[in-house]
PDB file of N, CA and C in Angstrom:
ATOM      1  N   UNK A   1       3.657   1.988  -9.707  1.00  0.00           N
ATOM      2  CA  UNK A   1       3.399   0.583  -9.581  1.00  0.00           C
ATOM      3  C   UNK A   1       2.073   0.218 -10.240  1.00  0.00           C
ATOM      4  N   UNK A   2       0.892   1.310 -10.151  1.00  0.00           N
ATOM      5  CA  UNK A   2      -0.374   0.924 -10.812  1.00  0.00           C
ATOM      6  C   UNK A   2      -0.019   0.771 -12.230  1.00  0.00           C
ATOM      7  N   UNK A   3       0.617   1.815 -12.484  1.00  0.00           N
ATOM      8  CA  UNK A   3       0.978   1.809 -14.322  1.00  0.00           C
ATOM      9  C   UNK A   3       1.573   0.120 -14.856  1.00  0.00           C
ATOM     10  N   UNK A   4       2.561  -0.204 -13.876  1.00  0.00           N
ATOM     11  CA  UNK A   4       3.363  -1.287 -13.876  1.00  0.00           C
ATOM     12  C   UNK A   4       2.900  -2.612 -13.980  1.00  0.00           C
ATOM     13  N   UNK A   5       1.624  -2.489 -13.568  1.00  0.00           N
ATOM     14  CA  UNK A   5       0.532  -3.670 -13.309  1.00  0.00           C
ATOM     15  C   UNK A   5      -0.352  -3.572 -14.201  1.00  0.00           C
ATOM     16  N   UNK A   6      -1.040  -2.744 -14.746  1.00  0.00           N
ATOM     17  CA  UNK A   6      -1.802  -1.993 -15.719  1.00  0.00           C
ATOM     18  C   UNK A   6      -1.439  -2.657 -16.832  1.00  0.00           C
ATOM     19  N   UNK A   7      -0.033  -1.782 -17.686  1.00  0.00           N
ATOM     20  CA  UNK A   7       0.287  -2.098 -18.580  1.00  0.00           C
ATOM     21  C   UNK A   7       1.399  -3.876 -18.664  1.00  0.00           C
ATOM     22  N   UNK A   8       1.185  -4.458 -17.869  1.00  0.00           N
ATOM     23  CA  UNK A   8       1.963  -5.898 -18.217  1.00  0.00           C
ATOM     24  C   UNK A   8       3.242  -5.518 -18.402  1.00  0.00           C
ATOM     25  N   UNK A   9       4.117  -4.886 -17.746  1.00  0.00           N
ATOM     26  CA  UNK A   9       5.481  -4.590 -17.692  1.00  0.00           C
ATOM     27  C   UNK A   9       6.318  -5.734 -17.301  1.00  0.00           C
ATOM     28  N   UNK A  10       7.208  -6.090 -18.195  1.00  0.00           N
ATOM     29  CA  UNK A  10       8.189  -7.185 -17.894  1.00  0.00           C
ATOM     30  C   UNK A  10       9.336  -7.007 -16.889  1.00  0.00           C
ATOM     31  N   UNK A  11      10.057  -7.554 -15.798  1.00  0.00           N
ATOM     32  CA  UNK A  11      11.394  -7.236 -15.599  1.00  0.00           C
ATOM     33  C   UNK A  11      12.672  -7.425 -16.012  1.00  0.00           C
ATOM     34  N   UNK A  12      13.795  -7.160 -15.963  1.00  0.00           N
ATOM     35  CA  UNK A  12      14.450  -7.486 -16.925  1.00  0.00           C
ATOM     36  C   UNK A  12      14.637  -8.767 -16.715  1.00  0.00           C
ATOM     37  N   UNK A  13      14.637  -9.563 -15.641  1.00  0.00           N
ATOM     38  CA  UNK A  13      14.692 -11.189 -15.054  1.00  0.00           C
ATOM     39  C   UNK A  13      13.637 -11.898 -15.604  1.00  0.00           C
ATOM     40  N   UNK A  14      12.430 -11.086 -16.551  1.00  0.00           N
ATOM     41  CA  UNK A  14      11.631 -11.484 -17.045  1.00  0.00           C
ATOM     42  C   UNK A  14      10.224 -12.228 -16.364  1.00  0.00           C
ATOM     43  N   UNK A  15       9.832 -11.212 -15.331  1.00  0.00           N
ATOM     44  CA  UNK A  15       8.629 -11.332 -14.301  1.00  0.00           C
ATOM     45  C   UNK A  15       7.595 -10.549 -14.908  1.00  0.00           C
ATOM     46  N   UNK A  16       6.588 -10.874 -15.691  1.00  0.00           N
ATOM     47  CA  UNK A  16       5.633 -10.305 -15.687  1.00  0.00           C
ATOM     48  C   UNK A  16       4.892  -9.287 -14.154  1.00  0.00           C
ATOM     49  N   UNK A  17       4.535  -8.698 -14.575  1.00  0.00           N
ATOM     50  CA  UNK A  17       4.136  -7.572 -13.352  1.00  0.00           C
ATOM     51  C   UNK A  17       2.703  -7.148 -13.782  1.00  0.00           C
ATOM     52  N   UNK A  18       2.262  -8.278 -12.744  1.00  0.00           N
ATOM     53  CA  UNK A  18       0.713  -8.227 -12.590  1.00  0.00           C
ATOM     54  C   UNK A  18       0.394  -7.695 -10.932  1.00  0.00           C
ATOM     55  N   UNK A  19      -1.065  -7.530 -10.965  1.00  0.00           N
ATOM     56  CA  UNK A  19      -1.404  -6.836  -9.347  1.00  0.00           C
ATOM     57  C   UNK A  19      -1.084  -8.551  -8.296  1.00  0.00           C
ATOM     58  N   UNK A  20      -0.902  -9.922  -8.812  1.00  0.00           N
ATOM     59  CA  UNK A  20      -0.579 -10.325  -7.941  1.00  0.00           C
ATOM     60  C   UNK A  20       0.547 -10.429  -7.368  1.00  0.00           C
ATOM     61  N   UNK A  21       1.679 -10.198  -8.819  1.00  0.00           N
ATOM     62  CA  UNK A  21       3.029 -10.432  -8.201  1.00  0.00           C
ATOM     63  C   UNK A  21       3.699  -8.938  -7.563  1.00  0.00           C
ATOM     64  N   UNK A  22       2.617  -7.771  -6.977  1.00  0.00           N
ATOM     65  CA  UNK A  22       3.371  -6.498  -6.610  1.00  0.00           C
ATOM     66  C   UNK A  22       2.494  -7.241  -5.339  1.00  0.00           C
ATOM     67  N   UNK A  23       1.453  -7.794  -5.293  1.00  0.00           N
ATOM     68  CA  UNK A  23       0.762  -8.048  -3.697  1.00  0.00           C
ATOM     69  C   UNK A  23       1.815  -9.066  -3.087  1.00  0.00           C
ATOM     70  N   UNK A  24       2.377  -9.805  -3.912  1.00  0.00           N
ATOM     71  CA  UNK A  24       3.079 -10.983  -3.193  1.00  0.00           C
ATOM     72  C   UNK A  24       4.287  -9.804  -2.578  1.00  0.00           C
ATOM     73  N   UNK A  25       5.064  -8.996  -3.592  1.00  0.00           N
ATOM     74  CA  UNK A  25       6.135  -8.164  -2.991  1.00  0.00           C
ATOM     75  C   UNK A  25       5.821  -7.284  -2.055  1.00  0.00           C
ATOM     76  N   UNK A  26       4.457  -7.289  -1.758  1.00  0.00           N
ATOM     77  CA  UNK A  26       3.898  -5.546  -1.093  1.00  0.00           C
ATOM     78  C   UNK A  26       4.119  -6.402   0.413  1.00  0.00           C
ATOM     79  N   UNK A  27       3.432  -7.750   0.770  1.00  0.00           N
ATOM     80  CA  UNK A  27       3.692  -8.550   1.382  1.00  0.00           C
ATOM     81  C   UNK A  27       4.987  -8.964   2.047  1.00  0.00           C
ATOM     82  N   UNK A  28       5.817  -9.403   1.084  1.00  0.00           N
ATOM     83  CA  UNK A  28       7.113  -9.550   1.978  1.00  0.00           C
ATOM     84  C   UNK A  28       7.353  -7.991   2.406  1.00  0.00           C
ATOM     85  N   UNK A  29       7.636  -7.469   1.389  1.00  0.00           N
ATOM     86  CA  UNK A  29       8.373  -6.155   2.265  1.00  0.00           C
ATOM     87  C   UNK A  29       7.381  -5.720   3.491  1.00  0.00           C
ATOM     88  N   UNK A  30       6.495  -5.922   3.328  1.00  0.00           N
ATOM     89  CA  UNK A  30       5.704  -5.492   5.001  1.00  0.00           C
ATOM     90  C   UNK A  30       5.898  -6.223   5.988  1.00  0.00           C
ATOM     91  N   UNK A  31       6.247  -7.626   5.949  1.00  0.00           N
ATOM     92  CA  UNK A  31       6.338  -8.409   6.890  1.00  0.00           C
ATOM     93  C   UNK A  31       7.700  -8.270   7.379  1.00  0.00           C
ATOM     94  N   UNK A  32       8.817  -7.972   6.512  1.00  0.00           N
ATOM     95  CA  UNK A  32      10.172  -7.315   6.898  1.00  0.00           C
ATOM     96  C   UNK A  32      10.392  -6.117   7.180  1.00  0.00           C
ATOM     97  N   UNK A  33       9.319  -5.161   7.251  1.00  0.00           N
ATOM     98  CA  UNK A  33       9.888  -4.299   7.758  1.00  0.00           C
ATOM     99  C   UNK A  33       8.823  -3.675   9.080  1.00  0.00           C
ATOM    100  N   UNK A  34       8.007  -5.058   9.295  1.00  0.00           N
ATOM    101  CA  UNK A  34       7.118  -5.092  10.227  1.00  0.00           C
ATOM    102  C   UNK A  34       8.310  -5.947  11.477  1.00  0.00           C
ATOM    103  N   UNK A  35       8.620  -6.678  10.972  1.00  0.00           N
ATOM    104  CA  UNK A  35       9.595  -7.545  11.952  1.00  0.00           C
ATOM    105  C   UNK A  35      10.701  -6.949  12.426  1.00  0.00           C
ATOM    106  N   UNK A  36      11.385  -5.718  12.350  1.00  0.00           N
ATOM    107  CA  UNK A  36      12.640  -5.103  12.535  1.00  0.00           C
ATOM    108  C   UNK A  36      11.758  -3.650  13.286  1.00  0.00           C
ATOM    109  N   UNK A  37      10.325  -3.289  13.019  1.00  0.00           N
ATOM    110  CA  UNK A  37      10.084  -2.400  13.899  1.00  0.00           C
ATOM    111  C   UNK A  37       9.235  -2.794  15.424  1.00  0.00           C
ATOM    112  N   UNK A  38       9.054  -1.607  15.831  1.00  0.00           N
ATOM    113  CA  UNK A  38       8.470  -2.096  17.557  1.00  0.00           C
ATOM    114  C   UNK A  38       6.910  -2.354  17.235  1.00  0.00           C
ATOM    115  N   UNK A  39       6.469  -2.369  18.416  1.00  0.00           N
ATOM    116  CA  UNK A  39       5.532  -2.816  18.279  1.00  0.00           C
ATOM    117  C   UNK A  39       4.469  -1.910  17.961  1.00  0.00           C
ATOM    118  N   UNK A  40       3.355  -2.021  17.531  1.00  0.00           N
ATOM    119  CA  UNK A  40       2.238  -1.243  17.393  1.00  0.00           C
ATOM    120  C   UNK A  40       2.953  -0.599  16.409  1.00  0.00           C
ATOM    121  N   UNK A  41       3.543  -1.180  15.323  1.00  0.00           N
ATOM    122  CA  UNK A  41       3.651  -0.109  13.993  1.00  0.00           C
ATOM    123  C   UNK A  41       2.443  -0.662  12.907  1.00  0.00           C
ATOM    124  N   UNK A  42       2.812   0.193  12.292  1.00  0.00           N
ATOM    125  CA  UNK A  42       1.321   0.148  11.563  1.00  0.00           C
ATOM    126  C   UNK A  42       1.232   0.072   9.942  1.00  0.00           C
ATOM    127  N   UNK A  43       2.635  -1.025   9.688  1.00  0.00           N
ATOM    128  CA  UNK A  43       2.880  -1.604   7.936  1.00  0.00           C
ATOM    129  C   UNK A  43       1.517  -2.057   7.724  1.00  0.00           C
ATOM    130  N   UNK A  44       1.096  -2.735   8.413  1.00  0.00           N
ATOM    131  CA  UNK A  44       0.091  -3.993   7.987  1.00  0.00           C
ATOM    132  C   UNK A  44      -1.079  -2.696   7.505  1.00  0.00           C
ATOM    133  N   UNK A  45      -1.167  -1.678   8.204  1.00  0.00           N
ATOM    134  CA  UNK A  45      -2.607  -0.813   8.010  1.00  0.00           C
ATOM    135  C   UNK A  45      -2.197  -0.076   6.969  1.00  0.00           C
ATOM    136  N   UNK A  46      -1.044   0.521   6.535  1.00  0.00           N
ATOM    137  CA  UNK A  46      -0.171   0.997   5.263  1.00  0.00           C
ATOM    138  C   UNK A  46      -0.400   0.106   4.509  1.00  0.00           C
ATOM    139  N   UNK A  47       0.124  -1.120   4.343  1.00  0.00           N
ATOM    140  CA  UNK A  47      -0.015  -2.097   3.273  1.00  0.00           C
ATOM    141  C   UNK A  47      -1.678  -2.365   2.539  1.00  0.00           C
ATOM    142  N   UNK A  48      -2.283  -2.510   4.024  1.00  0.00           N
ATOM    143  CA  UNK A  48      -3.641  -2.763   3.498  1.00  0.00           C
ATOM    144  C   UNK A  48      -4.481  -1.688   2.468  1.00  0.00           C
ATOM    145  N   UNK A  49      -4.054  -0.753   2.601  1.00  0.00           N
ATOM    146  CA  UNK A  49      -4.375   0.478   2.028  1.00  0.00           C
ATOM    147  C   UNK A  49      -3.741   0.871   0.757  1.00  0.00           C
ATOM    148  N   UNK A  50      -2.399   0.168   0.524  1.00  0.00           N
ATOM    149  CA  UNK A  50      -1.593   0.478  -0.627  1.00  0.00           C
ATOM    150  C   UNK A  50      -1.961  -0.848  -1.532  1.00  0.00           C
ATOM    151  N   UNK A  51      -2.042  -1.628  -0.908  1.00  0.00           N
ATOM    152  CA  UNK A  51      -2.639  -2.632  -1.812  1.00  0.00           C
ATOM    153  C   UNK A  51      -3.424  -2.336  -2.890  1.00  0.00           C
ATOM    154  N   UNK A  52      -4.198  -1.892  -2.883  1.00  0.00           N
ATOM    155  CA  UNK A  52      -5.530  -1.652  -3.843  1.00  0.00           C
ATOM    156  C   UNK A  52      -5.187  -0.644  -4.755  1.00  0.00           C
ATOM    157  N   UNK A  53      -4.012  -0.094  -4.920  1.00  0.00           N
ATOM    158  CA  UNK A  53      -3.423   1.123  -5.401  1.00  0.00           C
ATOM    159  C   UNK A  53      -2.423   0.329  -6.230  1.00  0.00           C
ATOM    160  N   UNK A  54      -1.818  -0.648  -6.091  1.00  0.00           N
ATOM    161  CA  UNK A  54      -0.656  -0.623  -6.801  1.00  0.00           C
ATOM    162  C   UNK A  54      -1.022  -2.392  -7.662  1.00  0.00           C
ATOM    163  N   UNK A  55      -2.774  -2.892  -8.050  1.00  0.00           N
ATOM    164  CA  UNK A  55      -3.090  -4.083  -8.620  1.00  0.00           C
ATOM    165  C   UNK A  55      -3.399  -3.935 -10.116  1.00  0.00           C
ATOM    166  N   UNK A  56      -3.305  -2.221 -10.682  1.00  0.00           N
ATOM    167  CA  UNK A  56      -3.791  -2.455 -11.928  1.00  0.00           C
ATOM    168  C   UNK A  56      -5.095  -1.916 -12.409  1.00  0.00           C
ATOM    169  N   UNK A  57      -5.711  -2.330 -11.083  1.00  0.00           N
ATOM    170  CA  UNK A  57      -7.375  -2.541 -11.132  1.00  0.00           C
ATOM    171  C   UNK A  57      -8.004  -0.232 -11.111  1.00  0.00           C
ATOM    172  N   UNK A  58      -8.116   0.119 -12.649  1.00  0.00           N
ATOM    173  CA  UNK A  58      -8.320   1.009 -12.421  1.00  0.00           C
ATOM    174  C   UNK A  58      -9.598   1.688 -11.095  1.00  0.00           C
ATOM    175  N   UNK A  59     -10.667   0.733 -11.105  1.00  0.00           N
ATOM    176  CA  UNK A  59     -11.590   1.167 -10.444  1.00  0.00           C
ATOM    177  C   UNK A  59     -11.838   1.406  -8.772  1.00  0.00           C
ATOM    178  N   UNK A  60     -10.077   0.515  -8.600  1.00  0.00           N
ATOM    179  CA  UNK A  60      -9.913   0.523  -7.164  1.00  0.00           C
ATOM    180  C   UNK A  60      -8.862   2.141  -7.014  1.00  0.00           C
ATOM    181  N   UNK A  61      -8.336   2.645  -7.851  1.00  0.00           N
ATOM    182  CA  UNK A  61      -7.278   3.358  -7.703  1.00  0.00           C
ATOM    183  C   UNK A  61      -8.246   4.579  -7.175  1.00  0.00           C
ATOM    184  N   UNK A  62      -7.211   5.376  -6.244  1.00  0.00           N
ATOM    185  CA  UNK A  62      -7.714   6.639  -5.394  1.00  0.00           C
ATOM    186  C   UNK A  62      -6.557   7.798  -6.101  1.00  0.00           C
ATOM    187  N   UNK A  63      -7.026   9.040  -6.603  1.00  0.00           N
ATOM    188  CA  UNK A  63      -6.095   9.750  -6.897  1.00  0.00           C
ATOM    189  C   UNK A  63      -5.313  10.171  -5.675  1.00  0.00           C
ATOM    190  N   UNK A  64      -5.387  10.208  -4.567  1.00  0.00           N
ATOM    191  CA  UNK A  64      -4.736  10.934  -3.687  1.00  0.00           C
ATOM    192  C   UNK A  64      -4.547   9.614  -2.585  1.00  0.00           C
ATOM    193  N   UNK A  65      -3.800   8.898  -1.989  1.00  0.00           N
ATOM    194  CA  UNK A  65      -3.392   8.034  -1.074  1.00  0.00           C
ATOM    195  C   UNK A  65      -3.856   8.403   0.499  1.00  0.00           C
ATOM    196  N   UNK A  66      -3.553   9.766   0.404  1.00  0.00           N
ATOM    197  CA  UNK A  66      -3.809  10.145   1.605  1.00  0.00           C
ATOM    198  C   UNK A  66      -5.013  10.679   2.081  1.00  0.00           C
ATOM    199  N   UNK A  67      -5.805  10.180   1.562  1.00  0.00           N
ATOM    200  CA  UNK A  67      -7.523  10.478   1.796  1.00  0.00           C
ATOM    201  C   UNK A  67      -8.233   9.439   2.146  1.00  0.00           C
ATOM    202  N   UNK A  68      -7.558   8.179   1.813  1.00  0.00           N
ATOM    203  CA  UNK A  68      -7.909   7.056   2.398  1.00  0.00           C
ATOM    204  C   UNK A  68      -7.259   6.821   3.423  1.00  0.00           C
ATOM    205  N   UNK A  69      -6.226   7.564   4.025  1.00  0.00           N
ATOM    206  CA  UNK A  69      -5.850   7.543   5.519  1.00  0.00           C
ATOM    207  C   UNK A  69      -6.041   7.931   6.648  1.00  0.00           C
ATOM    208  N   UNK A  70      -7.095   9.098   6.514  1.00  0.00           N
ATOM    209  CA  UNK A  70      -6.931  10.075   7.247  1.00  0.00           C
ATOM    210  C   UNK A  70      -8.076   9.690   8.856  1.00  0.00           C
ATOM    211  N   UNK A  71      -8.966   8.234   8.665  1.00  0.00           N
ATOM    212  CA  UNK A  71      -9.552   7.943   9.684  1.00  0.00           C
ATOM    213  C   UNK A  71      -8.111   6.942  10.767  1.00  0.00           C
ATOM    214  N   UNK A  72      -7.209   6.476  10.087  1.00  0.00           N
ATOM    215  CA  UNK A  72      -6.163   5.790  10.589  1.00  0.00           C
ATOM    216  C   UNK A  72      -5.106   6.804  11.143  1.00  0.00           C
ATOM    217  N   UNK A  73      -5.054   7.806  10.457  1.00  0.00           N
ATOM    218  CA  UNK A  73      -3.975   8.969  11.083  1.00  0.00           C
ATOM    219  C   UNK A  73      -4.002   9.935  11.859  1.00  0.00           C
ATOM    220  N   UNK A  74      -5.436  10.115  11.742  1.00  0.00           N
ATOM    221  CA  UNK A  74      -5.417  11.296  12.367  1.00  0.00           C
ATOM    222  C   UNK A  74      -6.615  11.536  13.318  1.00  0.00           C
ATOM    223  N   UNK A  75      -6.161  11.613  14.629  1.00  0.00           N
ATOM    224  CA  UNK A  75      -6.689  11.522  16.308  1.00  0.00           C
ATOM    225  C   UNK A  75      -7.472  12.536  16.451  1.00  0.00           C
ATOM    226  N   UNK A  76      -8.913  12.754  16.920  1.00  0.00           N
ATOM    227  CA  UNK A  76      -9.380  13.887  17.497  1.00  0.00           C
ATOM    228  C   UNK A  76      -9.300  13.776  19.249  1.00  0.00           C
ATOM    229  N   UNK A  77      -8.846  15.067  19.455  1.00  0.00           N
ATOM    230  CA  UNK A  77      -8.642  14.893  20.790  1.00  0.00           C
ATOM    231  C   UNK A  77      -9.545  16.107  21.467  1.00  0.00           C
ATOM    232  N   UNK A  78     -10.194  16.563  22.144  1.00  0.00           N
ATOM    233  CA  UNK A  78     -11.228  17.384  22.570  1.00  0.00           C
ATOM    234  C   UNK A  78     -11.924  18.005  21.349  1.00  0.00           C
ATOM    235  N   UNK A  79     -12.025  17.408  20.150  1.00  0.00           N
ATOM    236  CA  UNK A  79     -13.082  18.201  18.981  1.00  0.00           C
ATOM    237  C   UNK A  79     -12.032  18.685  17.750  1.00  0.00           C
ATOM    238  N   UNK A  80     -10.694  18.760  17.796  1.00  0.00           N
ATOM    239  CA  UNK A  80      -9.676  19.241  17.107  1.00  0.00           C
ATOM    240  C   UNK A  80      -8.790  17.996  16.978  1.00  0.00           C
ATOM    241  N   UNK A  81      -7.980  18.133  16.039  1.00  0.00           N
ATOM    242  CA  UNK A  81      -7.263  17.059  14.935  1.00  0.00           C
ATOM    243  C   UNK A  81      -5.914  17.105  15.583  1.00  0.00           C
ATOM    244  N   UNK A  82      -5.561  15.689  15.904  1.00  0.00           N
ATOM    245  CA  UNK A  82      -3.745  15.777  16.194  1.00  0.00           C
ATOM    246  C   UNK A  82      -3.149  15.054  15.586  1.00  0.00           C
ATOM    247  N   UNK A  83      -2.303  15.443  14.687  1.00  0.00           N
ATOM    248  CA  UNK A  83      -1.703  14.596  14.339  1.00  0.00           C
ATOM    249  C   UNK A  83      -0.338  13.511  14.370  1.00  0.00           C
TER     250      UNK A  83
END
């Protein structure tokens, strides 16, 4: 998706694919698939995080996704990691 935004990729419906029109889609699909799960799920904290990954914007991009998660994922519980 970064590449997709990056390089000005057309669709075939002919949508330019810029970092706003993957935020507008990153958006709905979170809000739909925030609305069909229970509660305390955690799209919105996924989204917020994938956002910045999929605008284009090389200087925001993280090589690894999951390094920017790991204060959201992962619980210490007596001094040791649960995940």
């Amino acid at each position: 998706m970064f590449q997709y935004a990056r390089h000005g990729v057309t669709t075939s419906e002919g949508t330019k694919i810029t970092g706003d029109v993957q935020l507008r889609w990153l958006r709905e699909v979170t809000d739909k698939l925030a609305s069909k799960a229970g509660r305390n799920n955690k799209f919105a904290v996924a989204a917020r995080y994938f956002a910045d990954q999929i605008t284009g914007e090389e200087s925001k991009f993280q090589d690894f996704l999951t390094t920017m998660l790991y204060d959201e994922i992962l619980e210490l519980k007596n001094g040791s990691p649960k995940l």
